[in-house]
C-alpha atoms as a PDB file:
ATOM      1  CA  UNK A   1     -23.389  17.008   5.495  1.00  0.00           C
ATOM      2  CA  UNK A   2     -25.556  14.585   7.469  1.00  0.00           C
ATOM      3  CA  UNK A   3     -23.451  11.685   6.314  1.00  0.00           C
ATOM      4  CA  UNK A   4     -19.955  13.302   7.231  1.00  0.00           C
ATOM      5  CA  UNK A   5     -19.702  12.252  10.778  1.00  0.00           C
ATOM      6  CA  UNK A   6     -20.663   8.526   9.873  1.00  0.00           C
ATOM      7  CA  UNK A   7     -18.281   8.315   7.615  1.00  0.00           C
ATOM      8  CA  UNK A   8     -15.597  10.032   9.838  1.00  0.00           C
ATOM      9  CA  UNK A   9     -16.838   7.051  12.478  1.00  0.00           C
ATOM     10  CA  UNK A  10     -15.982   4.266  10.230  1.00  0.00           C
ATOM     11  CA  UNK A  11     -12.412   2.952  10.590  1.00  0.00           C
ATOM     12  CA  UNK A  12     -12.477   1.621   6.882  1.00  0.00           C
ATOM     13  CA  UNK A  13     -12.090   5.369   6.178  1.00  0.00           C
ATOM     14  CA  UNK A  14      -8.686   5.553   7.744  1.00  0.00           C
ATOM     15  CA  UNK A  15      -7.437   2.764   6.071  1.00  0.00           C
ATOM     16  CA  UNK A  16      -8.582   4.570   2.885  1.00  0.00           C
ATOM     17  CA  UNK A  17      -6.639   7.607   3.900  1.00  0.00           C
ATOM     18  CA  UNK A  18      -3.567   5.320   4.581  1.00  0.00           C
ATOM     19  CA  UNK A  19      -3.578   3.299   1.253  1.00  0.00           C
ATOM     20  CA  UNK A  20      -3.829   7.265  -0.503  1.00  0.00           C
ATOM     21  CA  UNK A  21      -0.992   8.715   1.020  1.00  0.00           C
ATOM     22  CA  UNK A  22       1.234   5.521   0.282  1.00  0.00           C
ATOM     23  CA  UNK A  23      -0.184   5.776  -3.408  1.00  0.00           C
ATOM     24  CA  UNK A  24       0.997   9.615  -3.656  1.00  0.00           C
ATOM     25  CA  UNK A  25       4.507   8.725  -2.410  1.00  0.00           C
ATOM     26  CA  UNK A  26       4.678   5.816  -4.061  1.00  0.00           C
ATOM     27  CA  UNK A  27       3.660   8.205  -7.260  1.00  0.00           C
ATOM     28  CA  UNK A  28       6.188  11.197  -6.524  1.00  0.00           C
ATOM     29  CA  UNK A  29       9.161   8.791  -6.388  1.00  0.00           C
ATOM     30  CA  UNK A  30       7.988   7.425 -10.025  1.00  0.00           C
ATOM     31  CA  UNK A  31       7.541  10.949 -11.619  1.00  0.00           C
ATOM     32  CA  UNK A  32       9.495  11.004 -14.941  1.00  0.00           C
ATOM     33  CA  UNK A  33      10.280  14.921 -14.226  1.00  0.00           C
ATOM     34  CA  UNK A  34      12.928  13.791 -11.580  1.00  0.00           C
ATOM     35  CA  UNK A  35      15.628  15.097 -11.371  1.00  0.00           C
ATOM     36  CA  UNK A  36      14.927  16.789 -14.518  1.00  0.00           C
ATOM     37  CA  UNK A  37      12.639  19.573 -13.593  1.00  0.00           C
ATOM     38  CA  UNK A  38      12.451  18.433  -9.837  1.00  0.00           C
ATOM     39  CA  UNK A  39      13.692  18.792  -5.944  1.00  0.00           C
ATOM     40  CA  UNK A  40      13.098  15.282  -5.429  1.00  0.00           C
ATOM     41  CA  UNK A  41      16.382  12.367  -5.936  1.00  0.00           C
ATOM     42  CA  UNK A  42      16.908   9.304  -4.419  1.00  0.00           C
ATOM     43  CA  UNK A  43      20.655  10.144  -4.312  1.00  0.00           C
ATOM     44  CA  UNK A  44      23.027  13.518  -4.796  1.00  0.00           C
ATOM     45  CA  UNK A  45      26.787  13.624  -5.023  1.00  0.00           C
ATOM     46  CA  UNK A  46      28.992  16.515  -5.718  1.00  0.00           C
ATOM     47  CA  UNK A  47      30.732  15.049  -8.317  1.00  0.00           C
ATOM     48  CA  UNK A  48      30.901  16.870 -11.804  1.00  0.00           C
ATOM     49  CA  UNK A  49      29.909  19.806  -9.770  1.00  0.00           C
ATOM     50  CA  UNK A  50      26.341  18.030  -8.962  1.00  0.00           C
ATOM     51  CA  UNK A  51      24.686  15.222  -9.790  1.00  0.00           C
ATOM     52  CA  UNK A  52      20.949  14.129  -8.940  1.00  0.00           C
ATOM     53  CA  UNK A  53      19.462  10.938  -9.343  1.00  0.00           C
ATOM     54  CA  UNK A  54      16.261   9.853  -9.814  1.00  0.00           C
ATOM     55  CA  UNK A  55      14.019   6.402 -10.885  1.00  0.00           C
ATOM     56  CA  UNK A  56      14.273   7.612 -14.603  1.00  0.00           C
ATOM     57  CA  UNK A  57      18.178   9.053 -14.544  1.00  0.00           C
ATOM     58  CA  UNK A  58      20.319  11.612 -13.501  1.00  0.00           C
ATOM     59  CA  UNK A  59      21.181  15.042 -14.404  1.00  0.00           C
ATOM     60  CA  UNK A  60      23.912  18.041 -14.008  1.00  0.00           C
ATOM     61  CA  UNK A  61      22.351  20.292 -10.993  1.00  0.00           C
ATOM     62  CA  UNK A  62      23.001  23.022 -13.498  1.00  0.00           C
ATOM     63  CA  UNK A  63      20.955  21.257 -15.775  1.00  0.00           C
ATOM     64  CA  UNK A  64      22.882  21.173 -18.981  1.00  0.00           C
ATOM     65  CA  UNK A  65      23.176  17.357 -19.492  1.00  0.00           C
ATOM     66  CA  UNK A  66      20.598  14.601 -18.434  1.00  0.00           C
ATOM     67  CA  UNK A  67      20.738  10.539 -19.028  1.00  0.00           C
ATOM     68  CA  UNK A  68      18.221   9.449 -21.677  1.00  0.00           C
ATOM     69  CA  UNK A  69      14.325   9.171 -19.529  1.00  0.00           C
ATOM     70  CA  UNK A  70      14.740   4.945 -19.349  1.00  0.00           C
ATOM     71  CA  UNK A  71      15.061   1.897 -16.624  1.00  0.00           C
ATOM     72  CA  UNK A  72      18.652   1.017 -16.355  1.00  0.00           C
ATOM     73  CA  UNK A  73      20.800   4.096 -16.734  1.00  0.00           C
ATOM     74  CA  UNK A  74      24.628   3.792 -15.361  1.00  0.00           C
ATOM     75  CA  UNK A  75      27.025   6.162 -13.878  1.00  0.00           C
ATOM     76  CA  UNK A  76      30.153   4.725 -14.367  1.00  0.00           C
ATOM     77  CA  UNK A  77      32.011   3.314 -12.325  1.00  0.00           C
ATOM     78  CA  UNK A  78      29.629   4.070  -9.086  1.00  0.00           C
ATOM     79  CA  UNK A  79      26.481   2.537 -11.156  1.00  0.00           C
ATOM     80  CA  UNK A  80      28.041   0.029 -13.995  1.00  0.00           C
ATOM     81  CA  UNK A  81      25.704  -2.491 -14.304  1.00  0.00           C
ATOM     82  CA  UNK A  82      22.012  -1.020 -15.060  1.00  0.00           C
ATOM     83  CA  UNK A  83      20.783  -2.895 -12.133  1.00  0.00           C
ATOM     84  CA  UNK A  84      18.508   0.449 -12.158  1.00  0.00           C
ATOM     85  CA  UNK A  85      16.373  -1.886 -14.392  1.00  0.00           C
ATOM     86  CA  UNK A  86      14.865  -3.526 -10.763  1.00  0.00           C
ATOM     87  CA  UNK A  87      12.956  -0.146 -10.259  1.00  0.00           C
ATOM     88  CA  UNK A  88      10.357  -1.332 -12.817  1.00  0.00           C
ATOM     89  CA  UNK A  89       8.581  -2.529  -9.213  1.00  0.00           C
ATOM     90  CA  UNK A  90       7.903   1.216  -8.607  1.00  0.00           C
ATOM     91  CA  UNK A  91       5.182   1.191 -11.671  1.00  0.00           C
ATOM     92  CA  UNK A  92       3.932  -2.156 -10.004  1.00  0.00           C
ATOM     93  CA  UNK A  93       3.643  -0.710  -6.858  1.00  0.00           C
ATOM     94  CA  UNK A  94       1.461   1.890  -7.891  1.00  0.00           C
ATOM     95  CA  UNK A  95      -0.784   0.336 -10.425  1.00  0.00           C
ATOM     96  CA  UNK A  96      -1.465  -2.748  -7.397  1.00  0.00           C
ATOM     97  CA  UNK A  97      -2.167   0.553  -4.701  1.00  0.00           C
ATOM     98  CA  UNK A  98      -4.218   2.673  -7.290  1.00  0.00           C
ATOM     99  CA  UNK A  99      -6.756  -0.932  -7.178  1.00  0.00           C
ATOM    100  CA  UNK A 100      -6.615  -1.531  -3.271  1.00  0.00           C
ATOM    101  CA  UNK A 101      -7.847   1.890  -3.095  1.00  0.00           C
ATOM    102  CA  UNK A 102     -10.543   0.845  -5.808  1.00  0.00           C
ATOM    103  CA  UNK A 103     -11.252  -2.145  -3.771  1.00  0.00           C
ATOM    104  CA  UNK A 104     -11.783   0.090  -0.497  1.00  0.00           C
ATOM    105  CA  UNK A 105     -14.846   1.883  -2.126  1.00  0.00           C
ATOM    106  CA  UNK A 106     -17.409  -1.255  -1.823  1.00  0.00           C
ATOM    107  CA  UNK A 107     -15.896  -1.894   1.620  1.00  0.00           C
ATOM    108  CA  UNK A 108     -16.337   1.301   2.949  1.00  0.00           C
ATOM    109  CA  UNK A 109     -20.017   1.594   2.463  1.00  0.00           C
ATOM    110  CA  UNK A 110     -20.892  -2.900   2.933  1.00  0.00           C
ATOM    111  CA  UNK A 111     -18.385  -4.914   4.183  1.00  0.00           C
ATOM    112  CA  UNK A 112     -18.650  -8.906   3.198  1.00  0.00           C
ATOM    113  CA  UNK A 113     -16.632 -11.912   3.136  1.00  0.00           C
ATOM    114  CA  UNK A 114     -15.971 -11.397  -0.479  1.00  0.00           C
ATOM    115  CA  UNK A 115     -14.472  -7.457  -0.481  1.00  0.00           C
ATOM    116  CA  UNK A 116     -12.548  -8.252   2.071  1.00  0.00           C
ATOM    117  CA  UNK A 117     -11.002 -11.379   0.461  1.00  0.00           C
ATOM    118  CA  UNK A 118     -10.403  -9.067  -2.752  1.00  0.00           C
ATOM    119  CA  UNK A 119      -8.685  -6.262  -0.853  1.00  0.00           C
ATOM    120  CA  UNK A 120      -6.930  -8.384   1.368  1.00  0.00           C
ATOM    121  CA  UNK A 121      -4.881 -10.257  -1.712  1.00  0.00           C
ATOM    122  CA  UNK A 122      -4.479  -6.661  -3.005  1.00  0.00           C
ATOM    123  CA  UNK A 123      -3.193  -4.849  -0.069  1.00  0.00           C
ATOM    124  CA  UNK A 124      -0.459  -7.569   0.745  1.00  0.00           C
ATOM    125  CA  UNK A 125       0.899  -7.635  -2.883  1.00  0.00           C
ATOM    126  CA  UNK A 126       1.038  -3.945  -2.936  1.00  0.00           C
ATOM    127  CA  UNK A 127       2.886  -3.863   0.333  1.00  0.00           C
ATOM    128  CA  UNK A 128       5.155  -6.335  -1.261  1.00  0.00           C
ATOM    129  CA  UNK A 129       5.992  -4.439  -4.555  1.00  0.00           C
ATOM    130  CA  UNK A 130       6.772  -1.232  -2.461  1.00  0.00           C
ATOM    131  CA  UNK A 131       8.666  -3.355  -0.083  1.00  0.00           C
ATOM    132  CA  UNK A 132      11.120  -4.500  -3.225  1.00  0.00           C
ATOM    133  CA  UNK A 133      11.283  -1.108  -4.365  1.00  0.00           C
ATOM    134  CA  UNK A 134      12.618   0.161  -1.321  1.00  0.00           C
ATOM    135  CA  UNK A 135      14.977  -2.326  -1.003  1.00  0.00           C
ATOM    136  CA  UNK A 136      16.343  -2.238  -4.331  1.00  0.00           C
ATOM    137  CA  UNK A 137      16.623   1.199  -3.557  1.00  0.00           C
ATOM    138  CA  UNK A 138      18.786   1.230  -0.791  1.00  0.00           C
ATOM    139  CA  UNK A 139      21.208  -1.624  -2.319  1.00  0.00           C
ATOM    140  CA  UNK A 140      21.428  -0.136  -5.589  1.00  0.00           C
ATOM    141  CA  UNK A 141      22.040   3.848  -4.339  1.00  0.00           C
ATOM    142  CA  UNK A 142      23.522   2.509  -1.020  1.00  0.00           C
ATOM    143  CA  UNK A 143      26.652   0.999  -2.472  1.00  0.00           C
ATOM    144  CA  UNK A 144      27.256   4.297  -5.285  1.00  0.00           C
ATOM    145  CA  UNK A 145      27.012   6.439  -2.383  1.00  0.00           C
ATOM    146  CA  UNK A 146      29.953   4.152  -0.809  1.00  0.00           C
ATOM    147  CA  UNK A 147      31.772   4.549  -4.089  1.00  0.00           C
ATOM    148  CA  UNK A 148      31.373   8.200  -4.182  1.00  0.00           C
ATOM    149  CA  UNK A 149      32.936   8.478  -0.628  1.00  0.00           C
ATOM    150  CA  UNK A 150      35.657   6.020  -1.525  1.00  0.00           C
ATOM    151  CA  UNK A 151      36.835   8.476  -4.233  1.00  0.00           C
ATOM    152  CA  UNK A 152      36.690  11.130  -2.229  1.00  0.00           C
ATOM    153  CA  UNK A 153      33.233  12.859  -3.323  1.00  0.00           C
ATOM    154  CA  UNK A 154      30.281  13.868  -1.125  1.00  0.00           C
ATOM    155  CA  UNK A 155      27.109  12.183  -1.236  1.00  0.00           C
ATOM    156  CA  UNK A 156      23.818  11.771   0.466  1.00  0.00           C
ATOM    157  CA  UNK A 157      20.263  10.584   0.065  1.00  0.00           C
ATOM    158  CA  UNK A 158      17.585  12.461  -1.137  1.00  0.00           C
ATOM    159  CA  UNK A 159      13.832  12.692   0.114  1.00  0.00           C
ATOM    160  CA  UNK A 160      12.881   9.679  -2.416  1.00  0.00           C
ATOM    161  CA  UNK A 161      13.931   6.666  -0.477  1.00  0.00           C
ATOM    162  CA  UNK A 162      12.406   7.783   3.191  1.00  0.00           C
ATOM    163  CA  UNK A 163       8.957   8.435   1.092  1.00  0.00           C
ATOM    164  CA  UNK A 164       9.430   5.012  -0.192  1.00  0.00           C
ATOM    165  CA  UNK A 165       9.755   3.882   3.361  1.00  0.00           C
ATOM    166  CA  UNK A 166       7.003   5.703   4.438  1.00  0.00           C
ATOM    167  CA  UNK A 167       4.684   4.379   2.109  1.00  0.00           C
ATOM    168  CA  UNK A 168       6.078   0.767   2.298  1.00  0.00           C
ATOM    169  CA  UNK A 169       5.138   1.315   6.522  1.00  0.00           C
ATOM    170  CA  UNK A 170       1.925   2.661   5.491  1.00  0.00           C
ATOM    171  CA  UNK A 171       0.928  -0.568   2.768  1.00  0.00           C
ATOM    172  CA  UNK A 172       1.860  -3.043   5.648  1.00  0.00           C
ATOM    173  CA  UNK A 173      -0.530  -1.208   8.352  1.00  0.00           C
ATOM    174  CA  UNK A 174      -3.334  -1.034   5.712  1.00  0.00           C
ATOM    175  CA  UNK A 175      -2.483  -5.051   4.896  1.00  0.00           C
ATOM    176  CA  UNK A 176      -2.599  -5.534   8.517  1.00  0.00           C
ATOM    177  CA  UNK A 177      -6.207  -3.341   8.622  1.00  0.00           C
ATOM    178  CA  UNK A 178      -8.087  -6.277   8.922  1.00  0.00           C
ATOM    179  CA  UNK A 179      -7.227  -8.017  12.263  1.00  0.00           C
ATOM    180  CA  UNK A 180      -8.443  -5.245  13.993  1.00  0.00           C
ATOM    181  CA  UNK A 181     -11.131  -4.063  11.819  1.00  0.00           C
ATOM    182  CA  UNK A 182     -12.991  -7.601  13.012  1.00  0.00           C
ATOM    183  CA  UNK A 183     -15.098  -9.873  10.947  1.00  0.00           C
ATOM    184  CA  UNK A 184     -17.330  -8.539   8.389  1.00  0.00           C
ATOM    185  CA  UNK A 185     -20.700  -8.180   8.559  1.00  0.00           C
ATOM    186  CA  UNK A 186     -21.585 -10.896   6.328  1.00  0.00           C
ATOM    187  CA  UNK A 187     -20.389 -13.325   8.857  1.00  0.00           C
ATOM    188  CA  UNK A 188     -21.987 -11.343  11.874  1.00  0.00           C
ATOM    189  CA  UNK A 189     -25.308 -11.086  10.198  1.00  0.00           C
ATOM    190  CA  UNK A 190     -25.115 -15.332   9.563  1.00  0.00           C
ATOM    191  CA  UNK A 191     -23.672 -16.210  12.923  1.00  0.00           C
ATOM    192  CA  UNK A 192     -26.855 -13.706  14.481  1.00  0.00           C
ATOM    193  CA  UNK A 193     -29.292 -15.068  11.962  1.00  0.00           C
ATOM    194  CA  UNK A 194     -28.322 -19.151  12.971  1.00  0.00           C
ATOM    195  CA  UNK A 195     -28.774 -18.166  16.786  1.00  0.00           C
ATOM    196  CA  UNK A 196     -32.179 -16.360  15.621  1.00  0.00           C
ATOM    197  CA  UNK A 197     -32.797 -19.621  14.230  1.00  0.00           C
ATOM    198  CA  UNK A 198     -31.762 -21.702  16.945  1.00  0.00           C
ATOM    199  CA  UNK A 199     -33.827 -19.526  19.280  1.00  0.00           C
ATOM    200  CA  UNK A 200     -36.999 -19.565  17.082  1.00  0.00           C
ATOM    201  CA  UNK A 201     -37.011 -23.536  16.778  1.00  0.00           C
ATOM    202  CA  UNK A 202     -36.427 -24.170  20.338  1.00  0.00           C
ATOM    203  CA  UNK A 203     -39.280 -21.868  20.853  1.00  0.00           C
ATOM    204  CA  UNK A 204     -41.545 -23.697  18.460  1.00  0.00           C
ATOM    205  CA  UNK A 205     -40.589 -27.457  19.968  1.00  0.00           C
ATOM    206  CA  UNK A 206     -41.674 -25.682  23.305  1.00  0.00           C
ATOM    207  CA  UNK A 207     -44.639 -24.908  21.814  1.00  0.00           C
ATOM    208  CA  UNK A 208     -45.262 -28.371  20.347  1.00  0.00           C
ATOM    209  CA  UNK A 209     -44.530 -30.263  23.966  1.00  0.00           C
ATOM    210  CA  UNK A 210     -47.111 -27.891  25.299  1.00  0.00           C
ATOM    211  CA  UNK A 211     -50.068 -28.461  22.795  1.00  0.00           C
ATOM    212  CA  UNK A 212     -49.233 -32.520  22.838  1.00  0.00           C
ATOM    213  CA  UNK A 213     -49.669 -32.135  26.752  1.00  0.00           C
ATOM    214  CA  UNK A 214     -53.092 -30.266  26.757  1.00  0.00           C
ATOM    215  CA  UNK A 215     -54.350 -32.736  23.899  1.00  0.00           C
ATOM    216  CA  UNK A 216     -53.356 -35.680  26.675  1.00  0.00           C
ATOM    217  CA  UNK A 217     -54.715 -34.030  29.306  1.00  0.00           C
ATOM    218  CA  UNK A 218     -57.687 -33.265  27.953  1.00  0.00           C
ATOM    219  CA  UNK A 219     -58.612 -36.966  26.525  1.00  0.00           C
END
């Protein structure tokens, strides 16, 4: 347990923490189960005595019918068009997450100029992906809840979209990580190593003046 408390002390580790929690909402709002088996929707109307949606399809609250488990499902007429189809950035989302948190591992115990180029390019396409998703999200469930009012039905959003913001919030801190985690190491250790070496040399041509001015004094 020696190690704990240095690894509690280095901020990388919070960033890690961050990018996790944005991958596990990021994964709960692509779960196939939903709203099959699940609490979780991204939208719920009373219509047809209950309807749930989710990133897969909808179903009955009583369960007896379900859309076929597919991108691009309709409710007609308050989903026509299977815009639905735009959710494929979900999967992107996660799979770009899932390898910013792979490229956090090498950071968190060395960081160099190299790691944090990798996870930088990472982090900020992740953010992006989840930032589509969540905007898709909102248009595309934003204007059938409108519908559903129009005709005179109830609806609301679920949890899904506001853990879709969350973890969009979440990507963009960890993409902004690096202005304040500071330069890595690798450029600390050369910019301390060159004024080593700058210190060292004017040390030795100190050194040289003084021999050359004993060898004249003494002739």
């Amino acid at each position: 347990f020696n190690g704990m408390p240095i690894i509690y002390a280095n901020p990388v580790f919070y960033v890690f923490l961050a990018t996790l929690t944005a991958f596990i909402l990021l994964y709960a709002a692509h779960d196939p189960l939903i709203p099959l088996v699940s609490t979780f929707s991204f939208l719920r109307s009373n219509q047809a005595n209950g309807v749930s949606f989710g990133m897969w399809g909808w179903c009955l609250d009583d369960g007896t019918i379900c859309s076929p488990m597919q991108f691009g499902f309709t409710w007609p007429p308050e989903i026509t068009i299977p815009i639905t189809k735009a959710f494929v950035f979900y999967p992107i989302a996660i799979i770009l997450t899932f390898f910013t948190l792979i490229a956090m591992i090498p950071i968190m115990c060395v960081r160099n100029a190299q790691n944090d180029k990798v996870f930088d390019f990472l982090a900020w396409i992740s953010f992006a992906s989840s930032a589509l998703a969540f905007l898709f999200t909102i248009g595309i469930f934003g204007v059938a809840k409108s519908r559903f009012e129009k005709r005179g039905f109830s609806a609301s959003y679920g949890n899904l979209p506001w853990m879709s913001l969350v973890a969009t919030l979440l990507l963009l801190l960890v993409s902004l990580s690096p202005i304040f985690l500071g330069p890595s190491l690798k450029k600390t250790s050369r910019t301390s190593t060159k004024g080593r070496s700058d210190i060292e040399s004017r040390g030795s041509s100190k050194r040289k003046e003084r021999v050359a001015v004993y060898a004249v004094q003494e002739k």
